[in-house]
PDB file of N, CA and C in Angstrom:
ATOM      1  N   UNK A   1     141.077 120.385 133.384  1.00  0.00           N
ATOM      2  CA  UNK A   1     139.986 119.728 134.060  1.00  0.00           C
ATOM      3  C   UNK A   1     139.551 118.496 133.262  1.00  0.00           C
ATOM      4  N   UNK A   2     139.942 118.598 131.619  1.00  0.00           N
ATOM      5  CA  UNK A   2     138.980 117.408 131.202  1.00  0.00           C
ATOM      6  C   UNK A   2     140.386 115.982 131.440  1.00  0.00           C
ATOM      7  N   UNK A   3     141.343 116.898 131.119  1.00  0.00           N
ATOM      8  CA  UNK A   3     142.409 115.318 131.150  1.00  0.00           C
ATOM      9  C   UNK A   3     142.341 115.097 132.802  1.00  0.00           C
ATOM     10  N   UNK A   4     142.318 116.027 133.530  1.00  0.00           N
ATOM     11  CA  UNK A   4     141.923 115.206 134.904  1.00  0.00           C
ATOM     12  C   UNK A   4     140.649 114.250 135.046  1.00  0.00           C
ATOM     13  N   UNK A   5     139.714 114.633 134.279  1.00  0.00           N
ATOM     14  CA  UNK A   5     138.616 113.539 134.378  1.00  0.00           C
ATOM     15  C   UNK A   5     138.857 112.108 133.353  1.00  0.00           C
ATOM     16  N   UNK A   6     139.448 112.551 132.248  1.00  0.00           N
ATOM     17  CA  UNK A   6     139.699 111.414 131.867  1.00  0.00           C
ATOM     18  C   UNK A   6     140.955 110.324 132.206  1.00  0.00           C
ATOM     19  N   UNK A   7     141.934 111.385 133.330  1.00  0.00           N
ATOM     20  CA  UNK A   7     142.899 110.439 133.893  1.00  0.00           C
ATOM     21  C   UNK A   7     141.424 109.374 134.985  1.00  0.00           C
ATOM     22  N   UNK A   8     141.236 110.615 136.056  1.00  0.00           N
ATOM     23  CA  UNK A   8     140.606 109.598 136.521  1.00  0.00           C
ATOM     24  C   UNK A   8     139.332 108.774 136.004  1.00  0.00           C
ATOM     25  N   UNK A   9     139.235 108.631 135.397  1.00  0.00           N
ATOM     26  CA  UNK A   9     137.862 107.809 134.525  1.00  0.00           C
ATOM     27  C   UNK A   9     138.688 106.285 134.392  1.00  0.00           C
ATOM     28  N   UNK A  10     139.983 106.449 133.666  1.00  0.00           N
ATOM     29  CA  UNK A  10     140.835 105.374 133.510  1.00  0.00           C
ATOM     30  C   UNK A  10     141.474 105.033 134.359  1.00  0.00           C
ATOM     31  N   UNK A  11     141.886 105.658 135.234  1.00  0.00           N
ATOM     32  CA  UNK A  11     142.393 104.930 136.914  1.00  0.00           C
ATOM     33  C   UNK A  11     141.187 104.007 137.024  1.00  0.00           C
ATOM     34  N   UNK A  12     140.224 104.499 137.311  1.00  0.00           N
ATOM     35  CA  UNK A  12     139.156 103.277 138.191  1.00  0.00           C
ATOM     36  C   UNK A  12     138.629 102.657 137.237  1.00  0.00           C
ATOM     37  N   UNK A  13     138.409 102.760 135.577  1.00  0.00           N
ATOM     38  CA  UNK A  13     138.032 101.230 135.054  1.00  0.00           C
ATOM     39  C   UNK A  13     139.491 100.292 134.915  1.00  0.00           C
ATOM     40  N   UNK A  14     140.293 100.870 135.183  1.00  0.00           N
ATOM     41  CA  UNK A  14     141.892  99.594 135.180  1.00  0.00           C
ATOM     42  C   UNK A  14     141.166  99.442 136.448  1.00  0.00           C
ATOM     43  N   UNK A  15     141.212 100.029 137.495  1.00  0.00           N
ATOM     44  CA  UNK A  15     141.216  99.328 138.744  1.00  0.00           C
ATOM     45  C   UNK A  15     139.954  98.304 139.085  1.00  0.00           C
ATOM     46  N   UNK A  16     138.861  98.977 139.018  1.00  0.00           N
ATOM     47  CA  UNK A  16     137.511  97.888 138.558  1.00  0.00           C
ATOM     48  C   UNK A  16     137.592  96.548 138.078  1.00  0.00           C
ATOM     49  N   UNK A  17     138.332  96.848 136.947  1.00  0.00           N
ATOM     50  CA  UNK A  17     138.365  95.397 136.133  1.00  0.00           C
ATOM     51  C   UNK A  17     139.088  94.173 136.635  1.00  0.00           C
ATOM     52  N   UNK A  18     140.336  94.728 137.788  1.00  0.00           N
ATOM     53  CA  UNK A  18     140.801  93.544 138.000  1.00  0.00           C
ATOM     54  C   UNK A  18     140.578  93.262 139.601  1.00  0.00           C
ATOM     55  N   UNK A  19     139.906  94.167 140.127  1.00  0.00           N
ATOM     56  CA  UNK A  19     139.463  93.535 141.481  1.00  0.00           C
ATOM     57  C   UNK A  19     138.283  92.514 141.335  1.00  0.00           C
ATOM     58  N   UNK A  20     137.982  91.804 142.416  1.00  0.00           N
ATOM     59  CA  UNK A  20     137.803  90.635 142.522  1.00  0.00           C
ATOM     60  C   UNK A  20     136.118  90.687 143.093  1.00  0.00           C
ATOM     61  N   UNK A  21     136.144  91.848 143.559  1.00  0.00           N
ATOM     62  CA  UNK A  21     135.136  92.460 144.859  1.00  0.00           C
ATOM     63  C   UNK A  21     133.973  92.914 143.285  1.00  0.00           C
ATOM     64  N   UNK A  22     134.345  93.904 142.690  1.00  0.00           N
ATOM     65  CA  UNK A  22     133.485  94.256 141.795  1.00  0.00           C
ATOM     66  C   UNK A  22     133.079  93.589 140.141  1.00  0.00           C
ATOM     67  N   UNK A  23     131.514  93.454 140.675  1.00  0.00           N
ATOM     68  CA  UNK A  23     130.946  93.015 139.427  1.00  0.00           C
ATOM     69  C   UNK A  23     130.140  93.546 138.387  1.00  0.00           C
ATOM     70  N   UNK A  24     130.422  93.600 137.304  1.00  0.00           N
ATOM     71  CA  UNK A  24     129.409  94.158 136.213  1.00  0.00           C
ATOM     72  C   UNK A  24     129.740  93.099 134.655  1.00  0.00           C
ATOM     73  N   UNK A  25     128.605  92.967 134.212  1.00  0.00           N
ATOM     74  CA  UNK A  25     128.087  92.704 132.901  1.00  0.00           C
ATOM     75  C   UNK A  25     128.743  93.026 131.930  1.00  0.00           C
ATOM     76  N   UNK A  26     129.166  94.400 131.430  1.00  0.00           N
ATOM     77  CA  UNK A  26     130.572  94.426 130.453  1.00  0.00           C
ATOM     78  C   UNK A  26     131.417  95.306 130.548  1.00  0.00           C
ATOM     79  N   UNK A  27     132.284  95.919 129.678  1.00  0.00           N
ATOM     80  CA  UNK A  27     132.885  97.003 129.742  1.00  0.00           C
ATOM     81  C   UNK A  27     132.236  98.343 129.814  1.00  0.00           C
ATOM     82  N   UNK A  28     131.484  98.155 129.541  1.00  0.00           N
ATOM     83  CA  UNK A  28     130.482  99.669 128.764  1.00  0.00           C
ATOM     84  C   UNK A  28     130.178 100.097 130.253  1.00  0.00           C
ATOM     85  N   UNK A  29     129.410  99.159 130.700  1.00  0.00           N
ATOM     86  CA  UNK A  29     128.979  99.602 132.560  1.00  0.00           C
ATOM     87  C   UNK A  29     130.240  99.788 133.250  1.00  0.00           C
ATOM     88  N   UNK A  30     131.007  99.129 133.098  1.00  0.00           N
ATOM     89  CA  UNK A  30     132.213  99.738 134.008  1.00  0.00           C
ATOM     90  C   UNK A  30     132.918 100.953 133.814  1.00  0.00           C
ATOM     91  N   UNK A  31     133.091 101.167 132.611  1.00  0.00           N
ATOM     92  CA  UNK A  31     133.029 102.839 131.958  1.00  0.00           C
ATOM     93  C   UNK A  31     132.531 103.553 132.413  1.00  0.00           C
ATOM     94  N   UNK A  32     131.106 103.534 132.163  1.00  0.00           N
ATOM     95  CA  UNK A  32     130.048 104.251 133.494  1.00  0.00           C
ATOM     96  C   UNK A  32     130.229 104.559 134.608  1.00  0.00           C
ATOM     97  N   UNK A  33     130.301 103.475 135.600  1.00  0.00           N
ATOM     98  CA  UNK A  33     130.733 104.042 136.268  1.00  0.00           C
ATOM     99  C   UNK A  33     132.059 104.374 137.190  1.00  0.00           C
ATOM    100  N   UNK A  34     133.090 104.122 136.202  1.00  0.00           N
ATOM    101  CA  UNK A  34     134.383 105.019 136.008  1.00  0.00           C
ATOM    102  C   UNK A  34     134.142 105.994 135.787  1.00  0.00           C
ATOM    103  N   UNK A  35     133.165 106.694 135.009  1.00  0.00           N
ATOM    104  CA  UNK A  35     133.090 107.966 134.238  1.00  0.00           C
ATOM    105  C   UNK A  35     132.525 108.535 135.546  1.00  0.00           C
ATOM    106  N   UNK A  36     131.683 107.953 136.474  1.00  0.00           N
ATOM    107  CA  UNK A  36     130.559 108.702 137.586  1.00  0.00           C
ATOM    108  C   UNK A  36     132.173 108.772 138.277  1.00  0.00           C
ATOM    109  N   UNK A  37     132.543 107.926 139.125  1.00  0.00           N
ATOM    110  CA  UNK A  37     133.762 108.004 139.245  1.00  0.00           C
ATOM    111  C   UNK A  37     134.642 109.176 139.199  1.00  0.00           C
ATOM    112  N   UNK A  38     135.169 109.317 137.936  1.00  0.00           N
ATOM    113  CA  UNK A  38     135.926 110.627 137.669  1.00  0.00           C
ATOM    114  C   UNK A  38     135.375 111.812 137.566  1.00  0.00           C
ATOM    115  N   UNK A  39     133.833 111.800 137.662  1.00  0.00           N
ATOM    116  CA  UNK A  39     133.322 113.178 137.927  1.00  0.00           C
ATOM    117  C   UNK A  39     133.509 113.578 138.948  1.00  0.00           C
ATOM    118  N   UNK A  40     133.132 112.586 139.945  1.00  0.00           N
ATOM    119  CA  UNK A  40     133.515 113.294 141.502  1.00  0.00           C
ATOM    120  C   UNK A  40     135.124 113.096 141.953  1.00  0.00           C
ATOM    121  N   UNK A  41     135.656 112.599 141.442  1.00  0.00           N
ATOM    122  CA  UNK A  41     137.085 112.624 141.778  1.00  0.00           C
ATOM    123  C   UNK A  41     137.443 114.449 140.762  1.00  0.00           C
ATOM    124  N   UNK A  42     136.699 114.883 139.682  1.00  0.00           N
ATOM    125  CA  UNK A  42     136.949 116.245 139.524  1.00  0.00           C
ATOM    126  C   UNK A  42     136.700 117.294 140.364  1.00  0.00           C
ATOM    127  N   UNK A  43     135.467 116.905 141.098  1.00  0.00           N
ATOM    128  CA  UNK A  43     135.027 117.598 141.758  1.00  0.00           C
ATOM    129  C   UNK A  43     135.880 117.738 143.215  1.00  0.00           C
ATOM    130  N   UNK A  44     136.908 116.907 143.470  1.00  0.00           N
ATOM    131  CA  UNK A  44     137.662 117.195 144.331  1.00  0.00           C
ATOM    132  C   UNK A  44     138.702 117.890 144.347  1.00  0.00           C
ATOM    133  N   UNK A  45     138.832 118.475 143.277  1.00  0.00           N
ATOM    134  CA  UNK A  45     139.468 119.923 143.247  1.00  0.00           C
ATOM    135  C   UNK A  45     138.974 121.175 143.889  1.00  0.00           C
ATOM    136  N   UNK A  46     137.481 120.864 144.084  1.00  0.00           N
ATOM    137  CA  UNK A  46     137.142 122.048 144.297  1.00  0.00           C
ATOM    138  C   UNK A  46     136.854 121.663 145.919  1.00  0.00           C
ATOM    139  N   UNK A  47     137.077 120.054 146.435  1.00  0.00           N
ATOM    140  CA  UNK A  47     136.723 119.909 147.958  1.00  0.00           C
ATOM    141  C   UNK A  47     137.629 119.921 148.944  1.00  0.00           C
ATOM    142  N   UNK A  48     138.660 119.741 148.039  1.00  0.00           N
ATOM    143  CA  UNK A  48     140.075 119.677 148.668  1.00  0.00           C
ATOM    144  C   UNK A  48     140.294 120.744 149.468  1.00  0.00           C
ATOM    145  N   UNK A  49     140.381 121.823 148.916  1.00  0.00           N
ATOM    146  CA  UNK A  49     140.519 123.258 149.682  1.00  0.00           C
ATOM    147  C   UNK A  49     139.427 123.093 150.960  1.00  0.00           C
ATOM    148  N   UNK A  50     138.968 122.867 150.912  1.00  0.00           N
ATOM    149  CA  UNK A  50     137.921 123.229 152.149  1.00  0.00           C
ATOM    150  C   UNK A  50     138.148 122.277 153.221  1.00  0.00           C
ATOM    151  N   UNK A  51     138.447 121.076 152.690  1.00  0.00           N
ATOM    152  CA  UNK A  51     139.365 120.166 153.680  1.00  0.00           C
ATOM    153  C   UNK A  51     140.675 120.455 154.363  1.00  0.00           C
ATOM    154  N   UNK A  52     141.527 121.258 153.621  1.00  0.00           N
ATOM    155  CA  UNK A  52     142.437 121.868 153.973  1.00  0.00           C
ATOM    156  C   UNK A  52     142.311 122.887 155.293  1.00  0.00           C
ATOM    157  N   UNK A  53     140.983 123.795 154.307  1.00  0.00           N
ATOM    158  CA  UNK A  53     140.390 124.911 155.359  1.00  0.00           C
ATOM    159  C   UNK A  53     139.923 124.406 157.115  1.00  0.00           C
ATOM    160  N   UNK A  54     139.113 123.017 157.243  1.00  0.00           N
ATOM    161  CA  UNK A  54     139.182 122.897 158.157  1.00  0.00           C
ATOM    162  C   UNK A  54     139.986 121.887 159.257  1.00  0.00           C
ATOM    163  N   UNK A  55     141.023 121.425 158.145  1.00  0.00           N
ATOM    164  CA  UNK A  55     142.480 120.571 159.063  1.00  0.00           C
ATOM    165  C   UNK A  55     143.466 121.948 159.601  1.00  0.00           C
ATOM    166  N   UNK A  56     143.211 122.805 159.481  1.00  0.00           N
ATOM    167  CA  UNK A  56     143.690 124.317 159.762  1.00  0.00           C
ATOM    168  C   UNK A  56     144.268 124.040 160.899  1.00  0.00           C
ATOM    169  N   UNK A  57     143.151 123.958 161.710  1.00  0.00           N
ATOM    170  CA  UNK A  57     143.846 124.425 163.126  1.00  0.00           C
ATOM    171  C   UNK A  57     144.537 123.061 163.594  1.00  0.00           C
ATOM    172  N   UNK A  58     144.383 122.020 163.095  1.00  0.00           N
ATOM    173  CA  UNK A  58     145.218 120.886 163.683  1.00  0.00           C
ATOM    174  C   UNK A  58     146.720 120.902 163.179  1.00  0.00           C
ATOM    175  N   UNK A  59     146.831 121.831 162.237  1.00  0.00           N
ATOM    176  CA  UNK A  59     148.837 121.987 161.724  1.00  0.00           C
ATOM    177  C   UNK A  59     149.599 122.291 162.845  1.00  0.00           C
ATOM    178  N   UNK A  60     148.452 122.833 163.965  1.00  0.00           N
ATOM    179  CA  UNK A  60     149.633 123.853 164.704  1.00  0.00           C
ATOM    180  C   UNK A  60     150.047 122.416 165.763  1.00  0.00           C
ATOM    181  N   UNK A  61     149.474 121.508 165.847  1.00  0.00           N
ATOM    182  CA  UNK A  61     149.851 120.345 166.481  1.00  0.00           C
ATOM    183  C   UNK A  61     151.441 119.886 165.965  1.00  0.00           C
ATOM    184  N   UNK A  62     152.325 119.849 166.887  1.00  0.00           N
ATOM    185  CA  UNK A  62     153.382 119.687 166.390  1.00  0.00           C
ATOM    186  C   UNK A  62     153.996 118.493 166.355  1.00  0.00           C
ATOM    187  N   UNK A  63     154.793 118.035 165.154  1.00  0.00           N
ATOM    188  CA  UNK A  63     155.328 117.157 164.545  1.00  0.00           C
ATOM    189  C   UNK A  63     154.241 116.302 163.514  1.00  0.00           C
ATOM    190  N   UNK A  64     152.656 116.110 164.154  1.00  0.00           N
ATOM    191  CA  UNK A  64     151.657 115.955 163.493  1.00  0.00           C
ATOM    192  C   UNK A  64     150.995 116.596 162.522  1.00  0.00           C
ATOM    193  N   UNK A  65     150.921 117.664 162.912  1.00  0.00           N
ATOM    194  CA  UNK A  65     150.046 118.500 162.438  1.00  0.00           C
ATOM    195  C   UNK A  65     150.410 119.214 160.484  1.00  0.00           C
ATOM    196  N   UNK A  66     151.809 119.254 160.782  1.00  0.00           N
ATOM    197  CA  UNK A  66     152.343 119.615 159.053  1.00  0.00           C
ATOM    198  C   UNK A  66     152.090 118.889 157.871  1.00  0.00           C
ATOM    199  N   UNK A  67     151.694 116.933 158.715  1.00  0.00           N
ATOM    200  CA  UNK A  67     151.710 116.275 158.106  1.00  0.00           C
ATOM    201  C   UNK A  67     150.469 115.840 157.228  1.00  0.00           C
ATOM    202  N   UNK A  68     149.089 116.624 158.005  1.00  0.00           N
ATOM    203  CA  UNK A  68     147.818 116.147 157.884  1.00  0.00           C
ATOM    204  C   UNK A  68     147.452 117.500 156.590  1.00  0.00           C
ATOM    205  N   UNK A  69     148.275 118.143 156.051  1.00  0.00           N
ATOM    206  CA  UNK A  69     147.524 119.184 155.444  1.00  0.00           C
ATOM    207  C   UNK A  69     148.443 118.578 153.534  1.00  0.00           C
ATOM    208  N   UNK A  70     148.915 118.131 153.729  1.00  0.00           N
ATOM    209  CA  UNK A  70     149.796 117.569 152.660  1.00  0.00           C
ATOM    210  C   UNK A  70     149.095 116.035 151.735  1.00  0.00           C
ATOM    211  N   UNK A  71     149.674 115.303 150.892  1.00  0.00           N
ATOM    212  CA  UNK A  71     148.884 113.787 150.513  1.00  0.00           C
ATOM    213  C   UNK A  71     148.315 113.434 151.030  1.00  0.00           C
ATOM    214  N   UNK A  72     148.141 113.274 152.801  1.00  0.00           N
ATOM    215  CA  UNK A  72     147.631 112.669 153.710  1.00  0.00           C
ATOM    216  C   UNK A  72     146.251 113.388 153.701  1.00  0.00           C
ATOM    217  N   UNK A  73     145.805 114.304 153.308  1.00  0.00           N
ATOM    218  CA  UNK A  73     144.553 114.975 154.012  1.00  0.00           C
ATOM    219  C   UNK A  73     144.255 114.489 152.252  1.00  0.00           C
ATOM    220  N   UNK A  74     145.113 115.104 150.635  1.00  0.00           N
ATOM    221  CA  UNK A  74     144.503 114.450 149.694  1.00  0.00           C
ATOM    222  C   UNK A  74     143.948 113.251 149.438  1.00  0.00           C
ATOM    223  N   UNK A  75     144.837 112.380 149.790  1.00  0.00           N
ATOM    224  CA  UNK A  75     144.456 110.990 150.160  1.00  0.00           C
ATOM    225  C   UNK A  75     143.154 110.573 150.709  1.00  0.00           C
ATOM    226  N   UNK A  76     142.833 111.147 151.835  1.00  0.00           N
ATOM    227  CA  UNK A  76     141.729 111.049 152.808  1.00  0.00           C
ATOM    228  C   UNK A  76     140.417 111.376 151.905  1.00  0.00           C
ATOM    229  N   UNK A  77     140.559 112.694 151.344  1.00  0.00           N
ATOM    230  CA  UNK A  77     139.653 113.263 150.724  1.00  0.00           C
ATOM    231  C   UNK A  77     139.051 112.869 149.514  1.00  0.00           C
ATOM    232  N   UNK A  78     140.104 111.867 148.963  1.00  0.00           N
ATOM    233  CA  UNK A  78     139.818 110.916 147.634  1.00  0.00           C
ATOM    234  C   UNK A  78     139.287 109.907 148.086  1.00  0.00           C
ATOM    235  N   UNK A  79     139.294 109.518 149.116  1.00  0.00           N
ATOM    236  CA  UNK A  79     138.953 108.364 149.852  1.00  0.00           C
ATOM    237  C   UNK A  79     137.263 108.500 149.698  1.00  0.00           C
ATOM    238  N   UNK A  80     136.890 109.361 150.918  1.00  0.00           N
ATOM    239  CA  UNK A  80     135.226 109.757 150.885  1.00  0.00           C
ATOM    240  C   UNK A  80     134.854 109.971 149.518  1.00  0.00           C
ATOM    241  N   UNK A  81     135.075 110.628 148.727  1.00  0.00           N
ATOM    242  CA  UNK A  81     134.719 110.871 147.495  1.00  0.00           C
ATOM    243  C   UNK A  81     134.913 109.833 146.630  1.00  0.00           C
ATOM    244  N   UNK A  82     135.764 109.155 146.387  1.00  0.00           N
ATOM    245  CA  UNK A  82     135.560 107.669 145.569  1.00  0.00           C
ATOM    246  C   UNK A  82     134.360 106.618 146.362  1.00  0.00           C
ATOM    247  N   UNK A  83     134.502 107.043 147.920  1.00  0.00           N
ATOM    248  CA  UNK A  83     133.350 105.809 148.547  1.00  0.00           C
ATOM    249  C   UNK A  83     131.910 106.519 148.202  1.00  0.00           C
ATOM    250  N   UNK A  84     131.723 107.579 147.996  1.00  0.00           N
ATOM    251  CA  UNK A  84     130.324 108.217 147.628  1.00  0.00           C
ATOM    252  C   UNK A  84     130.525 107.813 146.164  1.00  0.00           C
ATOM    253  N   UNK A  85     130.858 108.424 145.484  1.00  0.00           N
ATOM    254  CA  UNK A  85     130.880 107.910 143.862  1.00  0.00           C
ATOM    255  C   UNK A  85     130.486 106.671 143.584  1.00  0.00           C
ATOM    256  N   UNK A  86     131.421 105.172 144.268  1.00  0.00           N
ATOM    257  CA  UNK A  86     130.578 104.126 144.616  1.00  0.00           C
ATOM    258  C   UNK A  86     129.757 103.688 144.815  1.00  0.00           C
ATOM    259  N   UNK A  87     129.424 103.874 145.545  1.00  0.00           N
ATOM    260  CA  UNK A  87     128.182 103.019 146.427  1.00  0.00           C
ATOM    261  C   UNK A  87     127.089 104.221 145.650  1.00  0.00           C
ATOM    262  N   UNK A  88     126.893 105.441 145.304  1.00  0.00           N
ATOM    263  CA  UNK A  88     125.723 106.159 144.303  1.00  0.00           C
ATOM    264  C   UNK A  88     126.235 105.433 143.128  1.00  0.00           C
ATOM    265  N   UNK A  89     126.927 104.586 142.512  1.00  0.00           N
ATOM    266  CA  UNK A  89     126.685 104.112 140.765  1.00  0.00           C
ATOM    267  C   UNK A  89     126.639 102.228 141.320  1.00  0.00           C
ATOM    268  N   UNK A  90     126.646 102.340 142.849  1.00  0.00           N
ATOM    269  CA  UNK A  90     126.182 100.828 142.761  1.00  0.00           C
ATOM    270  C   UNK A  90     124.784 100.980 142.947  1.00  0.00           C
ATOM    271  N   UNK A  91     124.654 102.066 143.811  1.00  0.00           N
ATOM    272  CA  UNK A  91     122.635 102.264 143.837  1.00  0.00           C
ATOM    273  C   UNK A  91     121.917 102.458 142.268  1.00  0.00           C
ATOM    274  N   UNK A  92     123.063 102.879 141.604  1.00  0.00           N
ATOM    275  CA  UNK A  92     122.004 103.829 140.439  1.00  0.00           C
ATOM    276  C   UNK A  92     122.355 102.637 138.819  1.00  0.00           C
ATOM    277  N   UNK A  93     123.405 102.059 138.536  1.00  0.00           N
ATOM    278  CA  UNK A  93     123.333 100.658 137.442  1.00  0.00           C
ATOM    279  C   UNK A  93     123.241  99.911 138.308  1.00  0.00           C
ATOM    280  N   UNK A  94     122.249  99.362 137.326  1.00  0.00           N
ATOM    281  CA  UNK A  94     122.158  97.649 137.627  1.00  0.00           C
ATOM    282  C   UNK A  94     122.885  96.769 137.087  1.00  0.00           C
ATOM    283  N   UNK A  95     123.853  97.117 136.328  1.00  0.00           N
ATOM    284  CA  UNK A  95     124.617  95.752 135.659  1.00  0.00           C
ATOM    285  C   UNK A  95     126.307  96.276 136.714  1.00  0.00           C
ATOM    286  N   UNK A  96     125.974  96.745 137.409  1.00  0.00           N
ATOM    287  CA  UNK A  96     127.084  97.250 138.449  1.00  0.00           C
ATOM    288  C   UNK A  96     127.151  96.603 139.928  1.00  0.00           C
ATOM    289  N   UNK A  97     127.740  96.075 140.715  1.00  0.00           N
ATOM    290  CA  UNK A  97     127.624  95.635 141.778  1.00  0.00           C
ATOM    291  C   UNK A  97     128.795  95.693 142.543  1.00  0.00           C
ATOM    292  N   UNK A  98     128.620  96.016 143.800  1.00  0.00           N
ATOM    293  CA  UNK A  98     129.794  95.926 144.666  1.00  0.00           C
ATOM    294  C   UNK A  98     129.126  95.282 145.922  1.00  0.00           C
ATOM    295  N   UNK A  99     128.760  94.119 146.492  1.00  0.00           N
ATOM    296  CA  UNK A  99     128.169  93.762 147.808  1.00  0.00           C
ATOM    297  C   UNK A  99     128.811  94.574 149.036  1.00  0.00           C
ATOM    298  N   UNK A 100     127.986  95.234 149.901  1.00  0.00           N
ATOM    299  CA  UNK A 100     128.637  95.737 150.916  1.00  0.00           C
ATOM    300  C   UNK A 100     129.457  97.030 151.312  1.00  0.00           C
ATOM    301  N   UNK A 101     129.796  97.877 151.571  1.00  0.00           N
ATOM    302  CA  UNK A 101     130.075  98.999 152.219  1.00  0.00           C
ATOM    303  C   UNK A 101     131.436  98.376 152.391  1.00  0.00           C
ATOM    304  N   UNK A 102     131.752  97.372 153.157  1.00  0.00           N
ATOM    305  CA  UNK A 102     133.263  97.327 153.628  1.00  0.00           C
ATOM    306  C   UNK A 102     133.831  97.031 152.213  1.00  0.00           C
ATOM    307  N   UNK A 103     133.204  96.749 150.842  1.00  0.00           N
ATOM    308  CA  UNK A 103     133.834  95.912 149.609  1.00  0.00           C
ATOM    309  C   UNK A 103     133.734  97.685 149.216  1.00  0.00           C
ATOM    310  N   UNK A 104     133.233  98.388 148.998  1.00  0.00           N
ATOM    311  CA  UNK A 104     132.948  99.745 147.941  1.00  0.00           C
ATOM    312  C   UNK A 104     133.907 100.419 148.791  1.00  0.00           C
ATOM    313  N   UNK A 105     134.254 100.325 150.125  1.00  0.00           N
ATOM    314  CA  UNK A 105     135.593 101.114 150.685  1.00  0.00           C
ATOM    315  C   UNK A 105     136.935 100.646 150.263  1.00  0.00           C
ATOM    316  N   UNK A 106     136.835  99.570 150.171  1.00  0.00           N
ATOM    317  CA  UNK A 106     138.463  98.840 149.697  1.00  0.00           C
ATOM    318  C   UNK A 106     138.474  99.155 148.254  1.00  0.00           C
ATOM    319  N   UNK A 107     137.729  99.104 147.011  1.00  0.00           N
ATOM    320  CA  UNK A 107     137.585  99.487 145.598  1.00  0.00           C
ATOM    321  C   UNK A 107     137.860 100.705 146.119  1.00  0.00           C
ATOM    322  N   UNK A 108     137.246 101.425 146.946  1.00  0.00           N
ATOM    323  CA  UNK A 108     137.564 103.108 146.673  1.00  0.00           C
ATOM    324  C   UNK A 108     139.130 103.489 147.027  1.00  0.00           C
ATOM    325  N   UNK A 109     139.767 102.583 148.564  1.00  0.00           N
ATOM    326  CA  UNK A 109     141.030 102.709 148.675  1.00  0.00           C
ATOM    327  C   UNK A 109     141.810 102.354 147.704  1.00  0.00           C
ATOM    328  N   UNK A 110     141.646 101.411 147.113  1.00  0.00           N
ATOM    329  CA  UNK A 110     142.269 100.723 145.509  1.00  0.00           C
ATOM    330  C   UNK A 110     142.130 102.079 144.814  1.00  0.00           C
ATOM    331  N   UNK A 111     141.051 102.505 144.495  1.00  0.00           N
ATOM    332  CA  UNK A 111     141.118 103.929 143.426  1.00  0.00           C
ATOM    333  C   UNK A 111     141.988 104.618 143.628  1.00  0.00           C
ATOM    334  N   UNK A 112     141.823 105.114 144.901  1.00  0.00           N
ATOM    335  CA  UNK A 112     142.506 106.310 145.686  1.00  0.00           C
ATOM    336  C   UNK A 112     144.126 106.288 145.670  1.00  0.00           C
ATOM    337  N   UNK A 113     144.215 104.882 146.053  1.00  0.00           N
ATOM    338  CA  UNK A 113     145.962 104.929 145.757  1.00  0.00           C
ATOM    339  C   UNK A 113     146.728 104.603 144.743  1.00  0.00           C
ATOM    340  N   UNK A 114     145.792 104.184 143.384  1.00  0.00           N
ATOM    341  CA  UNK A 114     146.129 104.295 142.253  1.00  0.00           C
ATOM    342  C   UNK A 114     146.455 105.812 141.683  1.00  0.00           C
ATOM    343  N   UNK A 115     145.586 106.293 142.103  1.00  0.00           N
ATOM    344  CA  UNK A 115     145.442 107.858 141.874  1.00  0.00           C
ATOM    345  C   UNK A 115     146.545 108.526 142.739  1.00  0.00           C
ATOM    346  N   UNK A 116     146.644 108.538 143.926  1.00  0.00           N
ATOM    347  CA  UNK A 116     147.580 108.880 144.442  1.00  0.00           C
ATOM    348  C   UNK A 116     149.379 108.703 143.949  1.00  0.00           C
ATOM    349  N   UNK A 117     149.188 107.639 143.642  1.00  0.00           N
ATOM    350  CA  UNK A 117     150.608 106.893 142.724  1.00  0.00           C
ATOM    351  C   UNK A 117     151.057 107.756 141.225  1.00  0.00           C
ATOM    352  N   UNK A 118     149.776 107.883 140.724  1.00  0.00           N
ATOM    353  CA  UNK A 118     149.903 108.351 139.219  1.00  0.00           C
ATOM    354  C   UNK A 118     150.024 109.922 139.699  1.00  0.00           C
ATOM    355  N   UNK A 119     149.581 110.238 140.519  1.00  0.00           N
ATOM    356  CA  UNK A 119     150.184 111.748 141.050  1.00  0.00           C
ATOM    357  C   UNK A 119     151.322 112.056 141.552  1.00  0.00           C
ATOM    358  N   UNK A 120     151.866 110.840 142.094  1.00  0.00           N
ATOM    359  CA  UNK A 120     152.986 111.165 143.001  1.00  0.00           C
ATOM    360  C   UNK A 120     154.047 111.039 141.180  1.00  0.00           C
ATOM    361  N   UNK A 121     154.006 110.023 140.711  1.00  0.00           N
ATOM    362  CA  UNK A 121     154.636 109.850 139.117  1.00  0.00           C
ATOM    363  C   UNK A 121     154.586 111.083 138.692  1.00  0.00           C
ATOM    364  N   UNK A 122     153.441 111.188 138.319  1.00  0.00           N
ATOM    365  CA  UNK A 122     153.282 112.416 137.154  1.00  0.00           C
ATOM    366  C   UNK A 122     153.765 114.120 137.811  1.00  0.00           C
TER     367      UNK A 122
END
């Protein structure tokens, strides 16, 4: 659990730092909230399953359905959870900024498929 938080802690300050969309004051704040970041990206260990639990009945959809319970539903689920993590450490530092909802979704898709990548690797 902790090298999962500190993988993801370091996925999203690499990714932070070189998007274009997000602003902060120094490293230290972006750490921050990388670190808020990888808490709830831990915590999606424990959300995942329940996402699973209720894409249930859509498996039995065929040719579709096998596909939505696999990366695709992880994916998804990193998705919401990096966009909450966001936009709560753009509400909560002030030397943190992301303008906008459509900018804290694209940083979060950026997270997400960084993360996704270093999973599919590792």
């Amino acid at each position: 659990m902790l090298i999962s938080f500190l993988i993801n802690t370091l996925i999203a300050a690499g990714v932070l730092s070189i998007l274009p969309i997000a602003r902060y004051q120094d490293f230290g704040s972006c750490f921050i909230v990388s670190a808020i970041a990888g808490f709830f990206a831990t915590l999606l260990w424990f959300v995942h399953p329940i996402v699973q639990f209720i894409l249930l009945p859509f498996t039995m959809i065929p040719i579709f359905g096998p596909l939505l319970i696999g990366l695709p539903a992880f994916f998804l689920t990193a998705f919401l959870v990096n966009t909450v993590a966001l936009y709560a450490a753009d509400q909560m530092i002030e030397e943190f900024e992301i303008d906008g909802l459509v900018n804290t979704g694209l940083a979060s898709l950026s997270i997400s498929g960084a993360t996704a990548l270093i999973h599919i690797i590792i």
